[in-house]
PDB file of N, CA and C in Angstrom:
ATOM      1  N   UNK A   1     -42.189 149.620 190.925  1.00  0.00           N
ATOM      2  CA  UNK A   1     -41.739 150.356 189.775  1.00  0.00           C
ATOM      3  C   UNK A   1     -40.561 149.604 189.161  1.00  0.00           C
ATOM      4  N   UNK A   2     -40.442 149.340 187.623  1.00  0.00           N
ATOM      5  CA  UNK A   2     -39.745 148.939 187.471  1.00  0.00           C
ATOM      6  C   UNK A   2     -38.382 149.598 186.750  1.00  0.00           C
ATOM      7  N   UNK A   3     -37.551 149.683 186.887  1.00  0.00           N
ATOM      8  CA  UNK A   3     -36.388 150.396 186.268  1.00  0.00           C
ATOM      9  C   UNK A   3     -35.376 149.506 185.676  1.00  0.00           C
ATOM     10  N   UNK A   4     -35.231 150.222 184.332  1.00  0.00           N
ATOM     11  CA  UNK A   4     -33.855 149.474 183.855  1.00  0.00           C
ATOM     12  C   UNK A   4     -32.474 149.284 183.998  1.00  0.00           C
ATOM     13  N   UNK A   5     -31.304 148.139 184.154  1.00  0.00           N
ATOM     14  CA  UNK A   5     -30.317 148.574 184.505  1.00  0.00           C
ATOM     15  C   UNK A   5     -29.316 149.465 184.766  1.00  0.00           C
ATOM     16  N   UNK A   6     -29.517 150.306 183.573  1.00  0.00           N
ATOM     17  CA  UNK A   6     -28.690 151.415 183.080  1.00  0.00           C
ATOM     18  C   UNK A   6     -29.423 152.871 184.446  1.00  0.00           C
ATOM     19  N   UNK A   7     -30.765 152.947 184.221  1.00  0.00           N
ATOM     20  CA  UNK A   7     -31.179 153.942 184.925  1.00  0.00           C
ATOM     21  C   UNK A   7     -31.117 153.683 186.238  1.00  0.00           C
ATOM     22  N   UNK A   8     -30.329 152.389 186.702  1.00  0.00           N
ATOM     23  CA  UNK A   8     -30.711 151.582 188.036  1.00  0.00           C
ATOM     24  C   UNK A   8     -28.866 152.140 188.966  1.00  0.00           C
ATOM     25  N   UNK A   9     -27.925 152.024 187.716  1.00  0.00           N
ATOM     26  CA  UNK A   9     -26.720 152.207 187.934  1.00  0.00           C
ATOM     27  C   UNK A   9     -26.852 153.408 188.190  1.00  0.00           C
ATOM     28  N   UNK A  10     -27.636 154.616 187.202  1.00  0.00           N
ATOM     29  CA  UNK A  10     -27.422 155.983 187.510  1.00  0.00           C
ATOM     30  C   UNK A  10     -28.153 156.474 188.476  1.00  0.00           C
ATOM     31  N   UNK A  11     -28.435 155.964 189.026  1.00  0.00           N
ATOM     32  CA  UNK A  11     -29.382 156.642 190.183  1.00  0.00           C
ATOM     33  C   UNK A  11     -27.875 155.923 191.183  1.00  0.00           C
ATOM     34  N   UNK A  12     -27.630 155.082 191.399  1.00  0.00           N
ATOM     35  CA  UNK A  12     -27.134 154.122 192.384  1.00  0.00           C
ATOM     36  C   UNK A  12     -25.603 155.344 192.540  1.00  0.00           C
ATOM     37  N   UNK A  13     -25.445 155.680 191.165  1.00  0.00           N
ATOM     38  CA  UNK A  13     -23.973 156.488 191.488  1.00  0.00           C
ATOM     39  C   UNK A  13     -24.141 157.703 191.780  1.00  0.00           C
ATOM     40  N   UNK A  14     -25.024 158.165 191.310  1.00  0.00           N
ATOM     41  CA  UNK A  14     -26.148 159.460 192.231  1.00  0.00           C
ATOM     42  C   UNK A  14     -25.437 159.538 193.506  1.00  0.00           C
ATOM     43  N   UNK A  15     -26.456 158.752 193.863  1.00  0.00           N
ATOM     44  CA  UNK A  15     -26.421 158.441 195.391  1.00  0.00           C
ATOM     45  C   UNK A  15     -25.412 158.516 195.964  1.00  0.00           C
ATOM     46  N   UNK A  16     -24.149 157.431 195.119  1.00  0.00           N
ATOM     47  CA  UNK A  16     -22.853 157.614 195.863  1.00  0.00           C
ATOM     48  C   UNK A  16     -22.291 158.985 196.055  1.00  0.00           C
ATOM     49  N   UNK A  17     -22.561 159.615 195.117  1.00  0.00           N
ATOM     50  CA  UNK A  17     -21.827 161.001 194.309  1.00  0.00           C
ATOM     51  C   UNK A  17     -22.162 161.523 195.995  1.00  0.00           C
ATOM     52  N   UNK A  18     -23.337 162.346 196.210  1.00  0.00           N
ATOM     53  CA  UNK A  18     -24.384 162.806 197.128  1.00  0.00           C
ATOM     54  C   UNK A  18     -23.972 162.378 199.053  1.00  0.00           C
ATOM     55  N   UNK A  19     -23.367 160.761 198.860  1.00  0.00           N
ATOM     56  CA  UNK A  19     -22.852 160.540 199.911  1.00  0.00           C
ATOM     57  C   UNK A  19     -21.589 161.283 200.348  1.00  0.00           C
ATOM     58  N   UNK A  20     -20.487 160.833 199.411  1.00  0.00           N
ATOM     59  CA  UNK A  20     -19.153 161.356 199.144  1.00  0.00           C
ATOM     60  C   UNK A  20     -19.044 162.608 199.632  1.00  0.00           C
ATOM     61  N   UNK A  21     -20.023 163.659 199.050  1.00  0.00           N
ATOM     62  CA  UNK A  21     -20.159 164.882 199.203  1.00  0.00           C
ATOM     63  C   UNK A  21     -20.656 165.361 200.653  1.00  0.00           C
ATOM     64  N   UNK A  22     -21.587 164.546 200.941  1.00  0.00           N
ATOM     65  CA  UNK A  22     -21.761 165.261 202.335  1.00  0.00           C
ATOM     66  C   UNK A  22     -21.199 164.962 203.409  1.00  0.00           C
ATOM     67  N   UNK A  23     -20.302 163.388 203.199  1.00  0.00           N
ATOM     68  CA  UNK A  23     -19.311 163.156 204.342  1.00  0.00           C
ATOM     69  C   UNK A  23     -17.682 164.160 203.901  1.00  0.00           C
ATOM     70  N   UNK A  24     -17.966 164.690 203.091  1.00  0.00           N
ATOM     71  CA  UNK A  24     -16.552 165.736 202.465  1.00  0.00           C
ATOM     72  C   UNK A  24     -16.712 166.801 203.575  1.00  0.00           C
ATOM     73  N   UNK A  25     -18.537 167.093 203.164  1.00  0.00           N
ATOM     74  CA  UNK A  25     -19.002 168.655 204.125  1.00  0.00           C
ATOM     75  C   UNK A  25     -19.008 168.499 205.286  1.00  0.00           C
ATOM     76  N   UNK A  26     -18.893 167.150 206.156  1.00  0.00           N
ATOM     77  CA  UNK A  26     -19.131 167.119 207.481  1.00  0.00           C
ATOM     78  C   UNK A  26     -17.825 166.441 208.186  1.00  0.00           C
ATOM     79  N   UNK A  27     -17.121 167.323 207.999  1.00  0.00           N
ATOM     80  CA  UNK A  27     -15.289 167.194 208.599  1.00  0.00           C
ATOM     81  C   UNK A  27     -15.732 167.036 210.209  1.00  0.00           C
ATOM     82  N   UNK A  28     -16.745 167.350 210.917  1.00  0.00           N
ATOM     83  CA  UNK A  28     -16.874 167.594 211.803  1.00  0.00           C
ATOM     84  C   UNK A  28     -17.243 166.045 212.352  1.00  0.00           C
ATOM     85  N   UNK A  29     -17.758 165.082 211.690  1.00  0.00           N
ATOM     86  CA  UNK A  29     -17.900 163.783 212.120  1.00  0.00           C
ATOM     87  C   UNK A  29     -16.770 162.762 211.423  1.00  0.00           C
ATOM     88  N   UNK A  30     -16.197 162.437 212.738  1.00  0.00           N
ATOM     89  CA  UNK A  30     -14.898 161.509 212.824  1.00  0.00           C
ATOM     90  C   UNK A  30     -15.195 160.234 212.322  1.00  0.00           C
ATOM     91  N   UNK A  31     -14.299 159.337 211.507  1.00  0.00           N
ATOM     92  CA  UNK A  31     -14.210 158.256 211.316  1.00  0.00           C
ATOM     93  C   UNK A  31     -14.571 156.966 212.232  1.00  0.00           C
ATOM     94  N   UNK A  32     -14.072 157.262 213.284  1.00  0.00           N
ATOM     95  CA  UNK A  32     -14.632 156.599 214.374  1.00  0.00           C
ATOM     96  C   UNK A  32     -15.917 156.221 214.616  1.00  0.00           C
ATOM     97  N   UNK A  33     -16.954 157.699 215.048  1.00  0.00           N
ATOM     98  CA  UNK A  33     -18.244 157.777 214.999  1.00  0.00           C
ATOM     99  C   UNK A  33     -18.752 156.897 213.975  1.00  0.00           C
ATOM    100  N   UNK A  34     -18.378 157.271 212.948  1.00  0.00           N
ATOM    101  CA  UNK A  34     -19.005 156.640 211.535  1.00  0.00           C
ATOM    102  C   UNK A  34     -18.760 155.046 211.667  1.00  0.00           C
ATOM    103  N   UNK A  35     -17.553 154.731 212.285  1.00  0.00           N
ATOM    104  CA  UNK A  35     -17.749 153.256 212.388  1.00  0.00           C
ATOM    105  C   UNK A  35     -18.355 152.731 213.423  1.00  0.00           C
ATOM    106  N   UNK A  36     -18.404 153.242 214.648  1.00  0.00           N
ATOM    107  CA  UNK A  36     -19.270 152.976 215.459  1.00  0.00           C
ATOM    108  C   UNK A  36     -20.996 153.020 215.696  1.00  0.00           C
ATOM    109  N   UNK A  37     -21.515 154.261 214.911  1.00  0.00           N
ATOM    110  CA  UNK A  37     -22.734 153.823 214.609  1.00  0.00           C
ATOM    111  C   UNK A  37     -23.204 152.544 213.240  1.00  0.00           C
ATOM    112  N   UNK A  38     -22.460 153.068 212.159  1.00  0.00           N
ATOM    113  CA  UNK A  38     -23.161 152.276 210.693  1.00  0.00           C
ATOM    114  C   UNK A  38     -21.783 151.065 210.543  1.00  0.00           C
ATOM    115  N   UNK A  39     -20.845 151.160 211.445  1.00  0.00           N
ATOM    116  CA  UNK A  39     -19.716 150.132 210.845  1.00  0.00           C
ATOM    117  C   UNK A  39     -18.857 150.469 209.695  1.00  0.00           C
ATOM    118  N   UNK A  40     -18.761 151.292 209.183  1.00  0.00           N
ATOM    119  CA  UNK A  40     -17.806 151.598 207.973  1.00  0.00           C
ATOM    120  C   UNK A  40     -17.625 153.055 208.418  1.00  0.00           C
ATOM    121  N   UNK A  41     -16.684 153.482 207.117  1.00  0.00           N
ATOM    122  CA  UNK A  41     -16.029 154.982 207.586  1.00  0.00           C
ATOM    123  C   UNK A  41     -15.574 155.192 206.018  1.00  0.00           C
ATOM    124  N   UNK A  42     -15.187 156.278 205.765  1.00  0.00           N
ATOM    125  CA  UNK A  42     -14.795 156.946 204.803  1.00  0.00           C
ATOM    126  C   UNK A  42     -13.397 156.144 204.410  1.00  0.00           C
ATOM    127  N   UNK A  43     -12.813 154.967 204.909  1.00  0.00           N
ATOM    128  CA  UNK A  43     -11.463 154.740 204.698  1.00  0.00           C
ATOM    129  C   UNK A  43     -12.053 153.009 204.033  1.00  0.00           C
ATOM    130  N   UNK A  44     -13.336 152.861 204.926  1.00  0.00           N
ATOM    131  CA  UNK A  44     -13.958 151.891 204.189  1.00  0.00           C
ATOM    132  C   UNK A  44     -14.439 152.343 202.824  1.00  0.00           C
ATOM    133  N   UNK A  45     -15.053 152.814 202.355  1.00  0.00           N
ATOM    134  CA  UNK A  45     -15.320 153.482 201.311  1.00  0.00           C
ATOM    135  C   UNK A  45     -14.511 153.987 200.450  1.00  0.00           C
ATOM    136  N   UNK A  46     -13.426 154.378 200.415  1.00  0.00           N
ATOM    137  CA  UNK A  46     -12.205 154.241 199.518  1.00  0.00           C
ATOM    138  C   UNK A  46     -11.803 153.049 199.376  1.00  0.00           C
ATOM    139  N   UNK A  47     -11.797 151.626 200.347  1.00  0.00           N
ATOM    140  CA  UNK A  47     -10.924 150.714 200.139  1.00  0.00           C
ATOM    141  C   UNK A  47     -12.410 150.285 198.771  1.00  0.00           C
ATOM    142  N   UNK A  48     -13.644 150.506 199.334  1.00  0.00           N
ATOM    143  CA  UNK A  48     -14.382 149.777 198.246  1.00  0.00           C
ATOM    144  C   UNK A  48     -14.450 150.308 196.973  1.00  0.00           C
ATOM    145  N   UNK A  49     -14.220 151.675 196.824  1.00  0.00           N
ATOM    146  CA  UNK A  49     -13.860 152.089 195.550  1.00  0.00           C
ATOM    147  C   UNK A  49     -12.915 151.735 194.931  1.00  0.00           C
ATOM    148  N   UNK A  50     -11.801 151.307 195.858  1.00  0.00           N
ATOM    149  CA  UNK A  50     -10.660 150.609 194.934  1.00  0.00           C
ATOM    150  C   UNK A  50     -10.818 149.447 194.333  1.00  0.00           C
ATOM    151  N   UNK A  51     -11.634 148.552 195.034  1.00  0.00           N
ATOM    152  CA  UNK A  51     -11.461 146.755 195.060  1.00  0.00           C
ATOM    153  C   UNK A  51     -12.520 147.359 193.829  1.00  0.00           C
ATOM    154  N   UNK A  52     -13.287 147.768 193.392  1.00  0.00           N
ATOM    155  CA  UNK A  52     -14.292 148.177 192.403  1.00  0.00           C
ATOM    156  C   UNK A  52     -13.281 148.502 191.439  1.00  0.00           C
ATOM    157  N   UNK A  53     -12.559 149.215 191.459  1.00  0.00           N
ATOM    158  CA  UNK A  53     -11.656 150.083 190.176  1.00  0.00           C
ATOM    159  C   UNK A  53     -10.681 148.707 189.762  1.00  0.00           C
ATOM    160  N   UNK A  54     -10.301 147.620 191.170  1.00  0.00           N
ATOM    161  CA  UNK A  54      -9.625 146.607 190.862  1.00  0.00           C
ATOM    162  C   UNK A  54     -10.384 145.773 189.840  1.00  0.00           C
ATOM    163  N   UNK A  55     -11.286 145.551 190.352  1.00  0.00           N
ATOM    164  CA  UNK A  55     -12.218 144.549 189.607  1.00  0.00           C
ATOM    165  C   UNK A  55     -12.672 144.884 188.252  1.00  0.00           C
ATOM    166  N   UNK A  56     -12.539 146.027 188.101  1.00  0.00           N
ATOM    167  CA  UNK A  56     -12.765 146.472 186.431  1.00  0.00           C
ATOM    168  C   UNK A  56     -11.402 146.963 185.681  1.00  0.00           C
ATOM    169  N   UNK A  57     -10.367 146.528 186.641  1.00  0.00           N
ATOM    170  CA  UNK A  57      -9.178 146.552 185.691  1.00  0.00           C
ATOM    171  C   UNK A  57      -8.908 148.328 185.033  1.00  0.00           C
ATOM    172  N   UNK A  58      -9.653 149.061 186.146  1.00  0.00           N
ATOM    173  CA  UNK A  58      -9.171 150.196 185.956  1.00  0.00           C
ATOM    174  C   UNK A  58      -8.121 151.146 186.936  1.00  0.00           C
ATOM    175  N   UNK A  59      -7.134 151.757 186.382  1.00  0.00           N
ATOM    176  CA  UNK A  59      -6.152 152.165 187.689  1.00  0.00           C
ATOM    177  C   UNK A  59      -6.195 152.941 188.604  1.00  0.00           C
ATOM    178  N   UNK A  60      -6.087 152.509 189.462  1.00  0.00           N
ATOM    179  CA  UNK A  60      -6.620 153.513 190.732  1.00  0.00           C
ATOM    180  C   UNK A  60      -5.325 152.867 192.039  1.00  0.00           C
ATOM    181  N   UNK A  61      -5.001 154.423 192.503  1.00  0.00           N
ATOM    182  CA  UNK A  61      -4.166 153.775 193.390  1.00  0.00           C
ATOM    183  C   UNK A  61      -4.973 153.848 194.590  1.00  0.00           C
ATOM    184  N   UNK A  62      -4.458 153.297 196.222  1.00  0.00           N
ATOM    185  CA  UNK A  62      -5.120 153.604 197.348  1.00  0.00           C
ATOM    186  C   UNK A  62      -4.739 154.921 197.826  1.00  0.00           C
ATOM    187  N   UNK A  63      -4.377 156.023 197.381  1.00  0.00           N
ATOM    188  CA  UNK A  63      -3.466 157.769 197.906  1.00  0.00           C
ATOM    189  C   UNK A  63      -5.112 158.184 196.840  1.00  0.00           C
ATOM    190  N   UNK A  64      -4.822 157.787 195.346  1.00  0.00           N
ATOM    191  CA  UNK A  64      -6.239 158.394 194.597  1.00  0.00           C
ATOM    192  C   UNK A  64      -8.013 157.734 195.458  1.00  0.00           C
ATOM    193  N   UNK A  65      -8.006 157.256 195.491  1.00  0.00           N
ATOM    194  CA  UNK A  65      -9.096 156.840 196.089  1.00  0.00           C
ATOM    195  C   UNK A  65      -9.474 156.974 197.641  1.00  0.00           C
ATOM    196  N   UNK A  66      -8.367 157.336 198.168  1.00  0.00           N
ATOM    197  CA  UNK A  66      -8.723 158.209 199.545  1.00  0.00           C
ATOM    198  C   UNK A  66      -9.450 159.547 198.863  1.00  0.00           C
ATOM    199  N   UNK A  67      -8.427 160.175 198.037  1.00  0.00           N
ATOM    200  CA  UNK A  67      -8.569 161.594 197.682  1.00  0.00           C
ATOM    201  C   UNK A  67     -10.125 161.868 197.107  1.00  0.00           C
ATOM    202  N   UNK A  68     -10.162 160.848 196.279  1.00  0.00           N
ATOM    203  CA  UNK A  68     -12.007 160.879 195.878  1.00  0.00           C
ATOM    204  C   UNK A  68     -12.817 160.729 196.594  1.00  0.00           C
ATOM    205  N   UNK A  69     -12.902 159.708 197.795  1.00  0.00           N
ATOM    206  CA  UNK A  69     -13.786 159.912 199.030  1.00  0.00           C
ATOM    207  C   UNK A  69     -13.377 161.025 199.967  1.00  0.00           C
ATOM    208  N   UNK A  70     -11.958 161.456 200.267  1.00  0.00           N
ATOM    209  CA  UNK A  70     -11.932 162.383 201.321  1.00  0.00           C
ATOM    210  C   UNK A  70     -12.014 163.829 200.711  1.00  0.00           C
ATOM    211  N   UNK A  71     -12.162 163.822 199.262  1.00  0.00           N
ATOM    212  CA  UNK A  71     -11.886 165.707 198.416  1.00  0.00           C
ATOM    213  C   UNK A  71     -10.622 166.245 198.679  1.00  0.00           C
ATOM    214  N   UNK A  72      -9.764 165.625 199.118  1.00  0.00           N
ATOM    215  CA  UNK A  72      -8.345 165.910 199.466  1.00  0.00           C
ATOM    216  C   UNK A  72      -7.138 164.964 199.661  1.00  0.00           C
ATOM    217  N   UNK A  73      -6.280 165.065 199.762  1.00  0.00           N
ATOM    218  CA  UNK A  73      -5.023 164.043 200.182  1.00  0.00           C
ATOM    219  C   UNK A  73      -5.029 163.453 201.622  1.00  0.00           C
ATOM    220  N   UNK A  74      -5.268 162.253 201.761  1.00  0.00           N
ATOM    221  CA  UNK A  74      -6.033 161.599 202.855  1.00  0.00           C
ATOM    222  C   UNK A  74      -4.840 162.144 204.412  1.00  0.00           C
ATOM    223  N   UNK A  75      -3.250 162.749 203.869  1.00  0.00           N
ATOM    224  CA  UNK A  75      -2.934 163.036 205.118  1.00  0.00           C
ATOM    225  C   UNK A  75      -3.067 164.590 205.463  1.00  0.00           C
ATOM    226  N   UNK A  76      -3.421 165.215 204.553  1.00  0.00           N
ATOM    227  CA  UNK A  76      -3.780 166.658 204.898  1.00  0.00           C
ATOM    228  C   UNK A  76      -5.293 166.710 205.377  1.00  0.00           C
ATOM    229  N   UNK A  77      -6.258 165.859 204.951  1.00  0.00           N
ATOM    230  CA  UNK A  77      -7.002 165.468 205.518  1.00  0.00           C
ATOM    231  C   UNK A  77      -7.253 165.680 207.415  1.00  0.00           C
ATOM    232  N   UNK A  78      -6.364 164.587 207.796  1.00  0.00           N
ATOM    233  CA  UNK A  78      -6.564 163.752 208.703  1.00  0.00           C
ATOM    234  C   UNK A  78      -5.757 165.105 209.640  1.00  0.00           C
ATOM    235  N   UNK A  79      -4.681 165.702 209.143  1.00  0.00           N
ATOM    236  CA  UNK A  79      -4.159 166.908 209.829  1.00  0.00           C
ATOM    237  C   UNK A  79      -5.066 167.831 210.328  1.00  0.00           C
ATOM    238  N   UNK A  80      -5.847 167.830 209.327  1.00  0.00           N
ATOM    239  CA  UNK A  80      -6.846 169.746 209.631  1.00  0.00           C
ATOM    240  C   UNK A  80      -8.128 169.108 210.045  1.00  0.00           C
ATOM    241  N   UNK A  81      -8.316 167.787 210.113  1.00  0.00           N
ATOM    242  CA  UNK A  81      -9.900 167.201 210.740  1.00  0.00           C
ATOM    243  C   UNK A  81      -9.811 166.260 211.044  1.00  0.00           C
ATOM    244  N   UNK A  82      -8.825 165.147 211.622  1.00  0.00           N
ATOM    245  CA  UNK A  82      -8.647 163.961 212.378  1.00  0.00           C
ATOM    246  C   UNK A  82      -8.722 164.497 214.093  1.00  0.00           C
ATOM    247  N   UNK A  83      -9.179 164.339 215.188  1.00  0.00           N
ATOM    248  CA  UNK A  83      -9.158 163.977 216.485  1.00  0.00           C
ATOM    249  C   UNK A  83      -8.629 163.000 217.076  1.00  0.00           C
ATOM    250  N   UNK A  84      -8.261 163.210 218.501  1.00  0.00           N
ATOM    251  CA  UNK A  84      -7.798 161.955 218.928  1.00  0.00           C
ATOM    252  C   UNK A  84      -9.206 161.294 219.359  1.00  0.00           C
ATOM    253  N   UNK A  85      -9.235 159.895 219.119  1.00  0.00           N
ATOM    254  CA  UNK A  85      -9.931 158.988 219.586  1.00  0.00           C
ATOM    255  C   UNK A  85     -10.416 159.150 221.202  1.00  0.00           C
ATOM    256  N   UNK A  86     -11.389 159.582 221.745  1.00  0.00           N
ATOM    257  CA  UNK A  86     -11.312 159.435 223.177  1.00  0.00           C
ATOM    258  C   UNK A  86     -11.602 157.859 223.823  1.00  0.00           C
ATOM    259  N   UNK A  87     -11.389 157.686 224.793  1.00  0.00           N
ATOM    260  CA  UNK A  87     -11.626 156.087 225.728  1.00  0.00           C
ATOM    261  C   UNK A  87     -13.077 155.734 225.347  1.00  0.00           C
ATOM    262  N   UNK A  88     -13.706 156.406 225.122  1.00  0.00           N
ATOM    263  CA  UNK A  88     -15.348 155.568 225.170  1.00  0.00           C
ATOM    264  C   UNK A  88     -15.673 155.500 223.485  1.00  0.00           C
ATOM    265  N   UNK A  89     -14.989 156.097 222.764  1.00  0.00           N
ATOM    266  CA  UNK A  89     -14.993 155.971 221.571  1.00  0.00           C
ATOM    267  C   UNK A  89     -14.519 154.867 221.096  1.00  0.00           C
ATOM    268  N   UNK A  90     -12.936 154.400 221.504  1.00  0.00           N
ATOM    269  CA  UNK A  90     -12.214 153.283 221.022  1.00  0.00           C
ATOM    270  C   UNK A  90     -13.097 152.210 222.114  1.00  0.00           C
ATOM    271  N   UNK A  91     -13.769 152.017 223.358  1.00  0.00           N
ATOM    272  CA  UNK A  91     -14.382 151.044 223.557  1.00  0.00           C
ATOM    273  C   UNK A  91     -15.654 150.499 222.644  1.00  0.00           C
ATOM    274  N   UNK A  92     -16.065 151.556 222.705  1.00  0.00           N
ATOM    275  CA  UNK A  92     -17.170 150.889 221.569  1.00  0.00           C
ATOM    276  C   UNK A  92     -16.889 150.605 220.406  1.00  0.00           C
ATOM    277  N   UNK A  93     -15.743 151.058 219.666  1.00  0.00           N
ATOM    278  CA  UNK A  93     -15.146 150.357 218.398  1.00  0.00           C
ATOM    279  C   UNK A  93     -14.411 148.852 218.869  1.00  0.00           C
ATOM    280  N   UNK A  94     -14.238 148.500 220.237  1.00  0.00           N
ATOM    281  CA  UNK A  94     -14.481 146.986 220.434  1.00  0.00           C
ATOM    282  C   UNK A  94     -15.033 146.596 220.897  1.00  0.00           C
ATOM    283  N   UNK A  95     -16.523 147.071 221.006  1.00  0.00           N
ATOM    284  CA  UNK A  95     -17.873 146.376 220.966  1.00  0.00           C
ATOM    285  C   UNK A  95     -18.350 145.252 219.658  1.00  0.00           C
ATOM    286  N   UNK A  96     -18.939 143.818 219.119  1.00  0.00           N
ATOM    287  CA  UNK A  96     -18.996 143.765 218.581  1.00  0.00           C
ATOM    288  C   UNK A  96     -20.098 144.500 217.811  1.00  0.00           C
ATOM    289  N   UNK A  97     -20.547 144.334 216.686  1.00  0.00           N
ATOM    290  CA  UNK A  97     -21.707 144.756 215.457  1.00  0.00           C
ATOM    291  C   UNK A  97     -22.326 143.937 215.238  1.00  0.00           C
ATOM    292  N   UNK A  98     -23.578 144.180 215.105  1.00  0.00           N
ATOM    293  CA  UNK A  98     -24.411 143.159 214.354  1.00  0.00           C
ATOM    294  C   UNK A  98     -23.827 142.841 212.971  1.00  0.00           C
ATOM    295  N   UNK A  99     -23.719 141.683 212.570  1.00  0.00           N
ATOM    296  CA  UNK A  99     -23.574 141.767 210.746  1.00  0.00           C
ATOM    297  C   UNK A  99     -22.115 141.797 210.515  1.00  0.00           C
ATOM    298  N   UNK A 100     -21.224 142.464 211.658  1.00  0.00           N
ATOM    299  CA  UNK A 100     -19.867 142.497 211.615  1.00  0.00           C
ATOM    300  C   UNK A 100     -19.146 141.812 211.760  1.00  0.00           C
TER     301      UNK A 100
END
């Protein structure tokens, strides 16, 4: 199927929109996890929204772009749904990754 750029972008930010949102709804899965199965985390995903907002010369600080991936202020956040890391958690975050 072929699609045009424009309809290619809007689907693509769709998607992001849809992601954003359900890692907002699922406070219940830690940053950690998220980097340990897929390699990135919600803190990755703000830094790439920024280097994106950088690259188009639009302003965005790194406090706003937590807030758009996390739906909140990344340290009230991390207060009411951060965990401590347990031992088998932080070992496998120095496991290497494929691709990583």
């Amino acid at each position: 199927m072929a699609i045009d750029e424009k309809t290619k972008t809007e689907l693509e930010a769709a998607t992001f929109r849809r992601l954003v949102e359900h890692l907002q709804s699922r406070t219940d899965v830690q940053n950690i996890d998220l980097m340990n199965l897929a390699g990135f985390c919600r803190n990755c995903l703000s830094n790439w929204l920024k280097e994106a907002a950088d690259e188009k010369g639009a302003p965005m600080t790194k406090d706003e772009s937590r807030e758009a991936i996390y739906g909140m202020p990344y340290e009230i956040w991390k207060s009411k749904y951060q965990g401590a890391a347990s031992p088998e958690q932080l070992a496998a975050l120095d496991k290497p990754h494929a691709g990583h």
